[in-house]
Protein backbone atom coordinates (compact mmCIF):
# COMPACT_ATOMS: atom_id res chain seq x y z
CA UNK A 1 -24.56 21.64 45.60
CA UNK A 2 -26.20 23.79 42.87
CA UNK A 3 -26.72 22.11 39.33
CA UNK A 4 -24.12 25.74 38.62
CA UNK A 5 -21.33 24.26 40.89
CA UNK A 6 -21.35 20.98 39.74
CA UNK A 7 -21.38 22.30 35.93
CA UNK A 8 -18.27 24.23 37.49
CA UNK A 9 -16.34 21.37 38.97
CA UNK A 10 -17.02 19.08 35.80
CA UNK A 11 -15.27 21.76 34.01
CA UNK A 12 -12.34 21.69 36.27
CA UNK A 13 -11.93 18.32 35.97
CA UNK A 14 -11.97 18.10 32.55
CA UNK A 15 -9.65 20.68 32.02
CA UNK A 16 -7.13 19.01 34.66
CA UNK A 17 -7.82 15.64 32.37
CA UNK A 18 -6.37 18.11 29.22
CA UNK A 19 -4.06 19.69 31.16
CA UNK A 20 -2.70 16.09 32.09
CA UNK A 21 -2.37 14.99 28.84
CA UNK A 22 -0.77 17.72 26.97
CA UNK A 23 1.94 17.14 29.34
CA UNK A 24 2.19 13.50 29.32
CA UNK A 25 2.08 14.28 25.48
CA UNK A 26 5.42 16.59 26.17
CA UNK A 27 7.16 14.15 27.81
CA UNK A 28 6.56 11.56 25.61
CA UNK A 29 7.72 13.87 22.92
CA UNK A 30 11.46 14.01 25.27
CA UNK A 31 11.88 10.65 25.31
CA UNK A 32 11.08 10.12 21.43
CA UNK A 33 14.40 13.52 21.14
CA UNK A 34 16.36 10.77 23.52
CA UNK A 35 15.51 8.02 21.31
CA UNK A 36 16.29 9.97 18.09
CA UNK A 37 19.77 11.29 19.83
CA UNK A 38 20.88 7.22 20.87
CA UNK A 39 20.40 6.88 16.82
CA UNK A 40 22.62 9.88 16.55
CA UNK A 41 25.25 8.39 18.68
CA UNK A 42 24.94 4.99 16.40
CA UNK A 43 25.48 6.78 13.30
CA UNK A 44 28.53 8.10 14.88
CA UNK A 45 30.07 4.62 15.27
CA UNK A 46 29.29 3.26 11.70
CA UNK A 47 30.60 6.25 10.57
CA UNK A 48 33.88 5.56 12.09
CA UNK A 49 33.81 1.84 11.33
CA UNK A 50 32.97 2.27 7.54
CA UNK A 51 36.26 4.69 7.66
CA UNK A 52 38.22 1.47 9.04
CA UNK A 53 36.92 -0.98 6.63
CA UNK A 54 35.42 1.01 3.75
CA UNK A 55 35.18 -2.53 1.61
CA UNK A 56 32.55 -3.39 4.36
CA UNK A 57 30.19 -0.84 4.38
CA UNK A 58 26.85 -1.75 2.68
CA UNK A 59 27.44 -5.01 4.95
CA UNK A 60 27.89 -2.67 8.26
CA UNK A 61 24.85 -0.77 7.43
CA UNK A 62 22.28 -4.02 6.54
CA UNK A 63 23.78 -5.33 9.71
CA UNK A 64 23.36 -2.13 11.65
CA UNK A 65 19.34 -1.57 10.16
CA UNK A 66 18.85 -5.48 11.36
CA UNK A 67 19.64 -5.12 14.26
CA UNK A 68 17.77 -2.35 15.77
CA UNK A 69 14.49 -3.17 13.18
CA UNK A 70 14.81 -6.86 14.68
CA UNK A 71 15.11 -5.19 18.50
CA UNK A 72 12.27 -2.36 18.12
CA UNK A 73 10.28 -4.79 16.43
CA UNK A 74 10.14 -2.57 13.62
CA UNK A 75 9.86 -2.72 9.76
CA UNK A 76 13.50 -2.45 8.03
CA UNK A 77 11.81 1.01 6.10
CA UNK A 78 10.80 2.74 9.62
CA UNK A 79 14.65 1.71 10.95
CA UNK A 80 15.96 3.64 7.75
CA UNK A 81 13.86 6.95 8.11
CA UNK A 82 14.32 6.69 11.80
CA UNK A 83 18.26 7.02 11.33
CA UNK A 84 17.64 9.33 8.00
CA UNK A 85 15.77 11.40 10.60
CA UNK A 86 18.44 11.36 13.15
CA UNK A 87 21.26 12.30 10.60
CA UNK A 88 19.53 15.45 9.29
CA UNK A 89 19.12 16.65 12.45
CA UNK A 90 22.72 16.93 13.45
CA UNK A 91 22.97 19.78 10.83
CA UNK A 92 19.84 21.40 12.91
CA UNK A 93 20.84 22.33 16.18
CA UNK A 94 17.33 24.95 16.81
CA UNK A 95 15.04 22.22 15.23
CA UNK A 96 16.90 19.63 17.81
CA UNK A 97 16.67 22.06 20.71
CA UNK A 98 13.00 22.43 19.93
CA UNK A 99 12.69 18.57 19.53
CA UNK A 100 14.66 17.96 22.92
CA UNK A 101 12.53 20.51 24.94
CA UNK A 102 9.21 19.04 23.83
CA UNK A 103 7.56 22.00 21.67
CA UNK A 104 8.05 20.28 18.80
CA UNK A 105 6.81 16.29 17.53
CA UNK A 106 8.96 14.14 16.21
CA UNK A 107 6.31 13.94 13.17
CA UNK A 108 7.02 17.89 13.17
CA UNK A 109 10.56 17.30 12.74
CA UNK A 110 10.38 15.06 10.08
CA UNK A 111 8.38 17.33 8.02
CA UNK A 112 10.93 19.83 8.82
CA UNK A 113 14.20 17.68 8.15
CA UNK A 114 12.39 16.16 4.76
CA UNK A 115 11.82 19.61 3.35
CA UNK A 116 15.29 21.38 4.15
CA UNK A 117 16.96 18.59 2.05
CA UNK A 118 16.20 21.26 -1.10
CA UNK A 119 18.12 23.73 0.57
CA UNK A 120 20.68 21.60 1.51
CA UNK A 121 21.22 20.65 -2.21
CA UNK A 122 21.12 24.37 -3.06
CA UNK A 123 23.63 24.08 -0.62
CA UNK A 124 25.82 21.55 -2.34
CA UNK A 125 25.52 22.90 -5.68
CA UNK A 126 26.66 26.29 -4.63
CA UNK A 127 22.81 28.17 -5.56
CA UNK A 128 22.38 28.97 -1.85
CA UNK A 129 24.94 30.26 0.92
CA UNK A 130 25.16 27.40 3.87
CA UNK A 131 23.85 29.99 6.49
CA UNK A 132 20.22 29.84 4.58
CA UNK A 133 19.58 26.39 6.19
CA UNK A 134 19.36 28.54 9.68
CA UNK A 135 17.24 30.76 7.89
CA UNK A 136 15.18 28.21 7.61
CA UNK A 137 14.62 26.19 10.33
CA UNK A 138 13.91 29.80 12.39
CA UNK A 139 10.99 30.39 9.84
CA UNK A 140 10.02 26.81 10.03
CA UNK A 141 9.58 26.36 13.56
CA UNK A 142 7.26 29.85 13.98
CA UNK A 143 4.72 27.49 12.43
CA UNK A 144 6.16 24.02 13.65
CA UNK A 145 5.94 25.01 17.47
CA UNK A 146 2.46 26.43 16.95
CA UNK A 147 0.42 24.04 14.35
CA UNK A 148 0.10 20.47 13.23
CA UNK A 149 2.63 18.66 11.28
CA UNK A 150 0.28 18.90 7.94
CA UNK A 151 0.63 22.60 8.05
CA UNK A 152 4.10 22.74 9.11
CA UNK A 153 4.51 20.41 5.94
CA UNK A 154 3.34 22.94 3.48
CA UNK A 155 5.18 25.91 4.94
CA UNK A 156 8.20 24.13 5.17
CA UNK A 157 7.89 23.30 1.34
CA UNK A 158 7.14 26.89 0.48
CA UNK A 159 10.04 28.30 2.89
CA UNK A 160 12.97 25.79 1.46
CA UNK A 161 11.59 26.61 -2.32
CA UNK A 162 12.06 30.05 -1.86
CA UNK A 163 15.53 29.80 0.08
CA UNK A 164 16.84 27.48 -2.43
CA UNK A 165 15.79 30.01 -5.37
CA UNK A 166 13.62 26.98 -6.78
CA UNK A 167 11.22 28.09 -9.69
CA UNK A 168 7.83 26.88 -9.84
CA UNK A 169 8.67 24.60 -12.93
CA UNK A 170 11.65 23.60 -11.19
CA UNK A 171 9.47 22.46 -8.04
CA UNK A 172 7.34 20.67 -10.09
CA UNK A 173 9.34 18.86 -12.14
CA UNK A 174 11.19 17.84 -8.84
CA UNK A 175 8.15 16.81 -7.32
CA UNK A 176 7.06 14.62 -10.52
CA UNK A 177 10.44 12.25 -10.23
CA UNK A 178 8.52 11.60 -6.49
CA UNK A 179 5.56 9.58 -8.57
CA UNK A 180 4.91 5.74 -6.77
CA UNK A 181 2.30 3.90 -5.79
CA UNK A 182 1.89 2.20 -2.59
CA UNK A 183 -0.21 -0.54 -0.93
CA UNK A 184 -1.17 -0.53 2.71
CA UNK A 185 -3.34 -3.34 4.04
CA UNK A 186 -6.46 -2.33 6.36
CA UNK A 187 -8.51 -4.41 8.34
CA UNK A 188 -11.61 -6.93 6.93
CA UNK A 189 -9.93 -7.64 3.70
CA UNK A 190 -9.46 -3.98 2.10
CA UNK A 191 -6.34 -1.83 1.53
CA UNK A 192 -5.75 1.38 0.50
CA UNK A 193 -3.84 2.07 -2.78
CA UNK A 194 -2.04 5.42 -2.99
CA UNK A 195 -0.73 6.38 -6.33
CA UNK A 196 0.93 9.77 -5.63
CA UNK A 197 1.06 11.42 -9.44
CA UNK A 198 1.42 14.68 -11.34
CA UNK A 199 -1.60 16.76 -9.91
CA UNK A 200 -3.36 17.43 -13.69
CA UNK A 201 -3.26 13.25 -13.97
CA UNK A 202 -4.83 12.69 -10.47
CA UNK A 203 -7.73 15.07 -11.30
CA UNK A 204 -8.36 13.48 -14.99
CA UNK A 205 -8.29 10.22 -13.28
CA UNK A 206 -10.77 11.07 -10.21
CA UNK A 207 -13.01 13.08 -13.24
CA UNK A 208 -13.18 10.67 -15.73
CA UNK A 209 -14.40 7.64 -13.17
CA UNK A 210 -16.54 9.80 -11.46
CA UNK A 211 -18.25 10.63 -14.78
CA UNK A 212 -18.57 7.05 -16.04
CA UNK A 213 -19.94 6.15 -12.66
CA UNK A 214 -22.89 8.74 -12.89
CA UNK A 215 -23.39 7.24 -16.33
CA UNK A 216 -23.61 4.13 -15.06
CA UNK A 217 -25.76 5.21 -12.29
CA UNK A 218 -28.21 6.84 -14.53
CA UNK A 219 -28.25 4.13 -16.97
CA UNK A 220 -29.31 1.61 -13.75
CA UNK A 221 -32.19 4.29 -12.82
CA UNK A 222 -33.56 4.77 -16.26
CA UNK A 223 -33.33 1.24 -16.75
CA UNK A 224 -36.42 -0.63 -17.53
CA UNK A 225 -37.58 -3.45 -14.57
CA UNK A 226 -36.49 -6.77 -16.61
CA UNK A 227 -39.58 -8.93 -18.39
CA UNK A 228 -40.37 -12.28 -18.72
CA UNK A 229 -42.14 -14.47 -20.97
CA UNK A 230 -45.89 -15.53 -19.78
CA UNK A 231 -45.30 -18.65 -16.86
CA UNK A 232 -41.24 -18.07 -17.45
CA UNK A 233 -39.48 -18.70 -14.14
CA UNK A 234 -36.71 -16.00 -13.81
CA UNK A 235 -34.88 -18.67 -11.93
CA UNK A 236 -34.66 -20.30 -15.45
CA UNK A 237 -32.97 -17.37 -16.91
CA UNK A 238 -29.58 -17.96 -18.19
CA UNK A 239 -27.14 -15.24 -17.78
CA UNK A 240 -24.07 -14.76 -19.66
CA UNK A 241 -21.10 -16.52 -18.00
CA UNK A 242 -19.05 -12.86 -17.34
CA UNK A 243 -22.55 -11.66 -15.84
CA UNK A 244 -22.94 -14.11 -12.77
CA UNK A 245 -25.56 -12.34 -10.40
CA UNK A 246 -23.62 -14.05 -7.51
CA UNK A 247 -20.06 -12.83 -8.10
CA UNK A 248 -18.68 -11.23 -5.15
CA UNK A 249 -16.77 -9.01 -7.49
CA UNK A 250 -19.02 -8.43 -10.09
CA UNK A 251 -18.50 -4.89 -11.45
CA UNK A 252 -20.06 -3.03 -14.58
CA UNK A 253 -20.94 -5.61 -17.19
CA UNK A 254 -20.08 -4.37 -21.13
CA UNK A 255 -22.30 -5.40 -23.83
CA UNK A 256 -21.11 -6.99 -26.72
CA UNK A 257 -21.22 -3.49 -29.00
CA UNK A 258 -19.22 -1.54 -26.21
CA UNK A 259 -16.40 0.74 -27.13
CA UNK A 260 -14.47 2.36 -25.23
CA UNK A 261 -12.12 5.71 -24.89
CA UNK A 262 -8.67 6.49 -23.31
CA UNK A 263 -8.79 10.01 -23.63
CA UNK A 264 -8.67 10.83 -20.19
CA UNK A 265 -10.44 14.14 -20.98
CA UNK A 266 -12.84 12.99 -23.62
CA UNK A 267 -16.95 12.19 -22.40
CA UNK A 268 -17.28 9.03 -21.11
CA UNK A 269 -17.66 6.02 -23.18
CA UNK A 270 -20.38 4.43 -21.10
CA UNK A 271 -22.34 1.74 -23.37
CA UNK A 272 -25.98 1.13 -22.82
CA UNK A 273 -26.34 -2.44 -21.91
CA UNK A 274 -24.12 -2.64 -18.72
CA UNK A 275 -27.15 -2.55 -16.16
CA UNK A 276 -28.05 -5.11 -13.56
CA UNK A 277 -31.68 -4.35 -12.64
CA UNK A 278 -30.32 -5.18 -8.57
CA UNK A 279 -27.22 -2.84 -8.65
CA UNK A 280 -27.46 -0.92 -5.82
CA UNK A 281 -23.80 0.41 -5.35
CA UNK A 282 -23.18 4.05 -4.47
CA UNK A 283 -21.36 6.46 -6.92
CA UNK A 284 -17.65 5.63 -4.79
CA UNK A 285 -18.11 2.23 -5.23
CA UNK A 286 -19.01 2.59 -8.72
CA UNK A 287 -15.91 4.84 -8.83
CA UNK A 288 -14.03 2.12 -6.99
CA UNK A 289 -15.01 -1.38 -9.26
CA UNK A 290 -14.57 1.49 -12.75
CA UNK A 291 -11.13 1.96 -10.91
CA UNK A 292 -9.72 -2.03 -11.18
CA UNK A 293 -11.93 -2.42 -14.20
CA UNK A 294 -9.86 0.10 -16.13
CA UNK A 295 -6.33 -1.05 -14.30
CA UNK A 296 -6.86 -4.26 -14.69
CA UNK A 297 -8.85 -4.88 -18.02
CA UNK A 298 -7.55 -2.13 -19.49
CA UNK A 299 -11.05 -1.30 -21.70
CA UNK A 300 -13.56 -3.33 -19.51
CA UNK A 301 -15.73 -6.03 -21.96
CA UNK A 302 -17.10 -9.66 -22.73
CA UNK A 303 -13.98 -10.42 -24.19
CA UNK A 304 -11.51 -8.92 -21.80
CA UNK A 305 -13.37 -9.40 -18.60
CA UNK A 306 -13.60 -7.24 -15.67
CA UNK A 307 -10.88 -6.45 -12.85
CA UNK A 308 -10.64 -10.04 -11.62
CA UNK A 309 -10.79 -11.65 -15.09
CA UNK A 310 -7.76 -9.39 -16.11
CA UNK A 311 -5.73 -10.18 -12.78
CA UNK A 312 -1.71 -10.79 -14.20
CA UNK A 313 0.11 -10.07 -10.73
CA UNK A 314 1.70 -13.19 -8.65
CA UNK A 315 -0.60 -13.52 -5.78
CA UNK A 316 -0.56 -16.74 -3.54
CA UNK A 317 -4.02 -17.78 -1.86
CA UNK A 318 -4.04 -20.77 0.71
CA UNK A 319 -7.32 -22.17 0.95
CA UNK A 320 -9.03 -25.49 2.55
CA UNK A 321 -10.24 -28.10 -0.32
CA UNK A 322 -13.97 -28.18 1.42
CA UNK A 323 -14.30 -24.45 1.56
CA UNK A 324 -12.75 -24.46 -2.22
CA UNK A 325 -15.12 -26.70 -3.18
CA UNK A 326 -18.58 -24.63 -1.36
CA UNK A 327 -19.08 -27.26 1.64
CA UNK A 328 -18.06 -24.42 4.17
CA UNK A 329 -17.04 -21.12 4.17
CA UNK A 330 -13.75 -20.83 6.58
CA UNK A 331 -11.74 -18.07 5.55
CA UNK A 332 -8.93 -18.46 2.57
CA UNK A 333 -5.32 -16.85 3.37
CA UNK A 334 -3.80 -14.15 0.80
CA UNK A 335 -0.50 -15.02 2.07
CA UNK A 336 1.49 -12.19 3.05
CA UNK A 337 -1.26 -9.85 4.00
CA UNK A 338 -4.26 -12.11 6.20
CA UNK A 339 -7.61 -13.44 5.79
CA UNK A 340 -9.70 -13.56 2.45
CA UNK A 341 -13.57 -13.79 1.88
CA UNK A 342 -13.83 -17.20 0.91
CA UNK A 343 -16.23 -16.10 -2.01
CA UNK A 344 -13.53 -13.85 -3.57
CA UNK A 345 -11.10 -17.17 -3.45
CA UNK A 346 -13.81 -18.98 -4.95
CA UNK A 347 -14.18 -16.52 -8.21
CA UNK A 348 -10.42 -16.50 -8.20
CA UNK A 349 -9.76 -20.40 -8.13
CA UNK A 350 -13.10 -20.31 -10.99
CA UNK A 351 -10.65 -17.57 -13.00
CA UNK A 352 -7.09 -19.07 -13.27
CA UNK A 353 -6.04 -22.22 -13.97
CA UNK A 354 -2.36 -22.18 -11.81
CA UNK A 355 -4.09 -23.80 -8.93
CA UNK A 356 -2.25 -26.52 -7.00
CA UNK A 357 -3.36 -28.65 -4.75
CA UNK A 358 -1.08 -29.44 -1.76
CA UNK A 359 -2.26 -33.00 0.73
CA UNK A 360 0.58 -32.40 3.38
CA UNK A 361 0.25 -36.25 5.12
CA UNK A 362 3.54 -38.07 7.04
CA UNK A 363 3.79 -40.12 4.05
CA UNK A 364 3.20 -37.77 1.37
CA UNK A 365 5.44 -35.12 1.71
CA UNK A 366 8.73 -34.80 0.24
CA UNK A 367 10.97 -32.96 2.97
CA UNK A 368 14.42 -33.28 2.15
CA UNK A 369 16.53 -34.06 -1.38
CA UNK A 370 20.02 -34.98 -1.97
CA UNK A 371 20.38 -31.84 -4.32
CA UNK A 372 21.10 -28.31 -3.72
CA UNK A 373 17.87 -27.44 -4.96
CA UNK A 374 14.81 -28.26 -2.87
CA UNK A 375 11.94 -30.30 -5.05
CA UNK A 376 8.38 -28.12 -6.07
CA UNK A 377 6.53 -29.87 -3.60
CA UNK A 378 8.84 -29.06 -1.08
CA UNK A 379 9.39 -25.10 -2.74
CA UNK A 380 5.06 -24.83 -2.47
CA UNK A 381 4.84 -26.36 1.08
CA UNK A 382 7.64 -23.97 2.26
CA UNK A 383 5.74 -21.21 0.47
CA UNK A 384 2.90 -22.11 2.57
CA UNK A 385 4.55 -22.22 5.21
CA UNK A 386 6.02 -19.38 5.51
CA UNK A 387 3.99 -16.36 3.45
CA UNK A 388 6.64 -13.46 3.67
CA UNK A 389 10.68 -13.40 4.57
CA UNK A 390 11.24 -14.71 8.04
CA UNK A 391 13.55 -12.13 9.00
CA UNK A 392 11.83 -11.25 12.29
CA UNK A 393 9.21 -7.98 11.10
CA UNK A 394 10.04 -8.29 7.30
CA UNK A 395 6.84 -8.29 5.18
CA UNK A 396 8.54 -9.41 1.82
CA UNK A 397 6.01 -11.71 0.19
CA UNK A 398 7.63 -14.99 -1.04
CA UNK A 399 7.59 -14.73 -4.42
CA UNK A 400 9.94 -11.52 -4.08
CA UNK A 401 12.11 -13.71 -2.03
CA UNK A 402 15.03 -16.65 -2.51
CA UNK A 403 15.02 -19.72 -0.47
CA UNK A 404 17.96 -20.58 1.39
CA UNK A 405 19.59 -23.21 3.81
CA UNK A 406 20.05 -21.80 7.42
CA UNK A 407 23.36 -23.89 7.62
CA UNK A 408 24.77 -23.49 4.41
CA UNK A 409 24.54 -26.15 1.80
CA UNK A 410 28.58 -25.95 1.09
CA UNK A 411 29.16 -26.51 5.13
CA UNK A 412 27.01 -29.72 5.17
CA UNK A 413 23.48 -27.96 5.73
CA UNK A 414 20.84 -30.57 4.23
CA UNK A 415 18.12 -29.40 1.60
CA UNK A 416 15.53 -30.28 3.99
CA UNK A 417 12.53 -29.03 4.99
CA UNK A 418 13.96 -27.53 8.65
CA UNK A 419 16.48 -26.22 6.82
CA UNK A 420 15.19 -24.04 4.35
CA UNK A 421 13.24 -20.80 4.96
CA UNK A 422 12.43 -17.66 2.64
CA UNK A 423 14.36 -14.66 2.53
CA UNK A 424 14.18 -11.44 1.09
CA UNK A 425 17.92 -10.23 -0.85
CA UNK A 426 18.64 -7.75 2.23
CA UNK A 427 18.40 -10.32 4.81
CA UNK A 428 19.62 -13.19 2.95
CA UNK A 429 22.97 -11.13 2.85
CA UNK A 430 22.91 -10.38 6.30
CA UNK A 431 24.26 -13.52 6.94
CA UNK A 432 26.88 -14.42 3.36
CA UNK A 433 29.37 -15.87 4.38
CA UNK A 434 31.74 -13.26 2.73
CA UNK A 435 30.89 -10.87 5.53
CA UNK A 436 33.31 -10.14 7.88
CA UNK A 437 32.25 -12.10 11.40
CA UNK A 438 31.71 -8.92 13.33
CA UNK A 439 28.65 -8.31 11.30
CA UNK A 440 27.51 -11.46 9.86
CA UNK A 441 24.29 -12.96 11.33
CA UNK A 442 23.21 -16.96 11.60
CA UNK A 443 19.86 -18.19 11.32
CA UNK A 444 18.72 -21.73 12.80
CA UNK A 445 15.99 -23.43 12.33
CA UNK A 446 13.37 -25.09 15.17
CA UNK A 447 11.07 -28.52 14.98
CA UNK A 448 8.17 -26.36 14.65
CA UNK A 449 9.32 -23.97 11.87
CA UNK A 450 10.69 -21.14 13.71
CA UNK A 451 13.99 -19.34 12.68
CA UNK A 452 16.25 -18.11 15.14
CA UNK A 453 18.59 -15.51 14.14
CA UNK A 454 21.70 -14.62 16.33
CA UNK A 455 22.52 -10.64 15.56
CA UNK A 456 26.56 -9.84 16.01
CA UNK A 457 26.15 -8.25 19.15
CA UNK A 458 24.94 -11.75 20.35
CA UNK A 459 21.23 -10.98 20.67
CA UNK A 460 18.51 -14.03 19.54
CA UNK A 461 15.30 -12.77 17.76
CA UNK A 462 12.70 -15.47 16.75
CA UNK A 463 10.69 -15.51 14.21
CA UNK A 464 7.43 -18.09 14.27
CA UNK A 465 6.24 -19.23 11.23
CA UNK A 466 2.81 -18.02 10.49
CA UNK A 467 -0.13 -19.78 11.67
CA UNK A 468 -2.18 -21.87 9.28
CA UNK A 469 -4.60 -23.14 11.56
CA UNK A 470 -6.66 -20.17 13.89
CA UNK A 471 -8.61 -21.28 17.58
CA UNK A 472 -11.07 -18.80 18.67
């Protein structure tokens, strides 16, 4: 065979290899309009069971979230937009027929649905005539059915803005009520922080820092190599305490004389004296350490520290006494979200002075009190234990929670130890008494920690408490 034939069947096959995927892709899409249809058919029967018992109905809708985030194994958040989702696109039959027949993604569609709910309240407030909203999804999908949900986003903004007869200034002061900020954990102890903000705010922000990190990057260049005295060891040299050449999260250091300016549009206020001969960050992570400096120390110097020395939020870090104290270095636990460097536990446990120190022995351990309320020692070993809500999925860290008895306290439940478990306010109430039995769940707790909640429909979904102690 000629090196021209083989070229010509490699070609063949990988186009079958394409060919097989975009239509695996196609029918995945299918299933994903059946999915999004069964969710249709759901809302259908709250509807009608909220319009029986109308007293009931945030209780029918926590219960009816639970139960299919607890089933899909899915985040009480995804649940909501999934059934969101669904709704909307009743009101769309082209978008669903486009959805059902595969030439559209369901991330399509919830660009689509997401942006038509400005015409919808032109809709409501009588600015638009109701037969716009088919208007719209026909100029929608020209672009949905042929281009990637990113771009379908932005036409789909600019089509429902002009349907709706939404100014610019009426757009953007819309858009400006959308500000948050949002954490997402990644993987080897980073996360990404999104702060979604008026556009002119975002670009002062990203200007500003990346103009005090060139400062601080030409400062470090220009800067002179450091000198010693004739038969001085630089071992011997004693560094300011803020100025530790070994902190894992040392950032810029501020001289004493350092000022500082929160005119986000003024030069930078970079002082002179904030160079460490060995600093050899780049200009994002520069960007990144000016970033917490100025968040978290507000105007970064000796006296108010950098990002770590300015740290007010409620974290909770688990970590072993020898690896506190520098005889190994097994990882540390920020509970809630996984592993943490043991050096940045270290300069945290060097920073604050809440530390507590918890010797769980069989004879130590207080696990169960005649009172309603559960002792500290037992509130920080169930905090330990158990990180985040233990509704089965929930990520609700435990300070954000309340601690509960599975069998409730004023039905003979003990305050004990297997009887107590954190829960965020949503899932605590899934299971109040007060709700009507039909849609009230019970939670039970196992020897080794797990809760096992017991949905209305009868289903059992365990939840394990998280593991303190890792094999590999």
């Amino acid at each position: 065979m000629t090196s021209d034939a083989a070229t010509s069947l490699d070609r063949v096959e990988r186009g079958r290899l394409l060919d097989a995927w975009v239509e695996l892709r196609r029918r995945i899409v299918e299933l994903e309009a059946q999915a999004t249809a069964l969710l249709g058919e759901r809302i259908g029967e709250h509807d009608a069971e909220v319009a029986e018992h109308p007293y009931h109905r945030d209780a029918i809708y926590r219960s009816m979230i639970a139960e299919y985030s607890a089933a899909g194994h899915l985040s009480r958040g995804a649940v909501e937009f999934a059934f969101s989702d669904a709704l909307a696109l009743q009101s769309m039959p082209a978008v669903e027929v486009a959805f059902t027949a595969g030439r559209v993604t369901a991330a399509h569609v919830r660009e689509m649905v997401r942006a038509a709910s400005v015409v919808r309240e032109a809709v409501r407030n009588g600015r638009a005539d109701a037969a716009v909203l088919g208007l719209y999804e026909t100029a929608v999908l020209v672009v949905a059915e042929a281009d990637s949900p990113a771009r379908t986003r932005a036409h789909a903004r600019q089509v429902a803005a002009a349907l709706a007869g939404e100014t610019l200034l009426e757009r953007h002061r819309r858009a400006a009520s959308e500000r948050s900020v949002t954490v997402r954990s990644l993987d080897d102890g980073l996360a990404l922080l999104t702060a979604v903000l008026p556009e002119t705010l975002a670009v002062a922000i990203q200007d500003r820092i990346t103009r005090m990190a060139r400062e601080v990057i030409r400062a470090r260049d220009d800067a002179p190599a450091p000198t010693f005295l004739d038969g001085e060891d630089p071992e011997d040299v004693i560094l300011p305490e803020h100025i530790a050449p070994d902190d894992p999260l040392a950032g810029v250091i501020f001289g004493e004389d350092s000022t500082f300016t929160t005119d986000p549009l003024a030069s930078p206020a970079i002082p002179e004296s904030i160079i460490v001969p060995e600093d050899e960050r780049t200009i994002d992570q520069v960007r990144a350490d000016l970033f917490s400096d100025l968040l978290l120390a507000a105007s970064p110097s000796p006296a108010l520290g950098n990002d770590l020395d300015g740290v007010q939020a409620r974290i909770q870090v688990t970590i072993a006494a020898t690896t506190l104290a520098g005889l190994d270095d097994h990882p540390a636990e920020l509970d809630g979200h996984g592993p943490l460097d043991p050096d940045i536990a270290r300069a945290l446990a060097g920073r604050n002075n809440g530390w507590s120190r918890l010797f769980l022995d069989a004879g130590g351990m207080v696990t169960e009190t005649d009172t309603y309320t559960p002792t500290e020692g037992m509130r920080r070993y169930l905090r330990a234990r158990d990180q985040h809500c233990r509704f089965p999925g929930c990520r609700m860290p435990v300070h954000r929670c309340e601690i509960d008895h599975n069998h409730d306290h004023a039905q003979g439940g003990r305050t004990a130890i297997d009887n107590l478990a954190h829960f965020c306010r949503s899932h605590h109430q899934l299971k109040h008494p007060d709700i009507d039995s039909d849609h009230r769940w019970t939670a039970r707790s196992r020897p080794d920690g797990t809760i096992e909640w017991t949905s209305p429909l009868g289903r059992i979904h365990a939840d394990r408490a998280p593991r303190r102690v890792m094999f590999v």
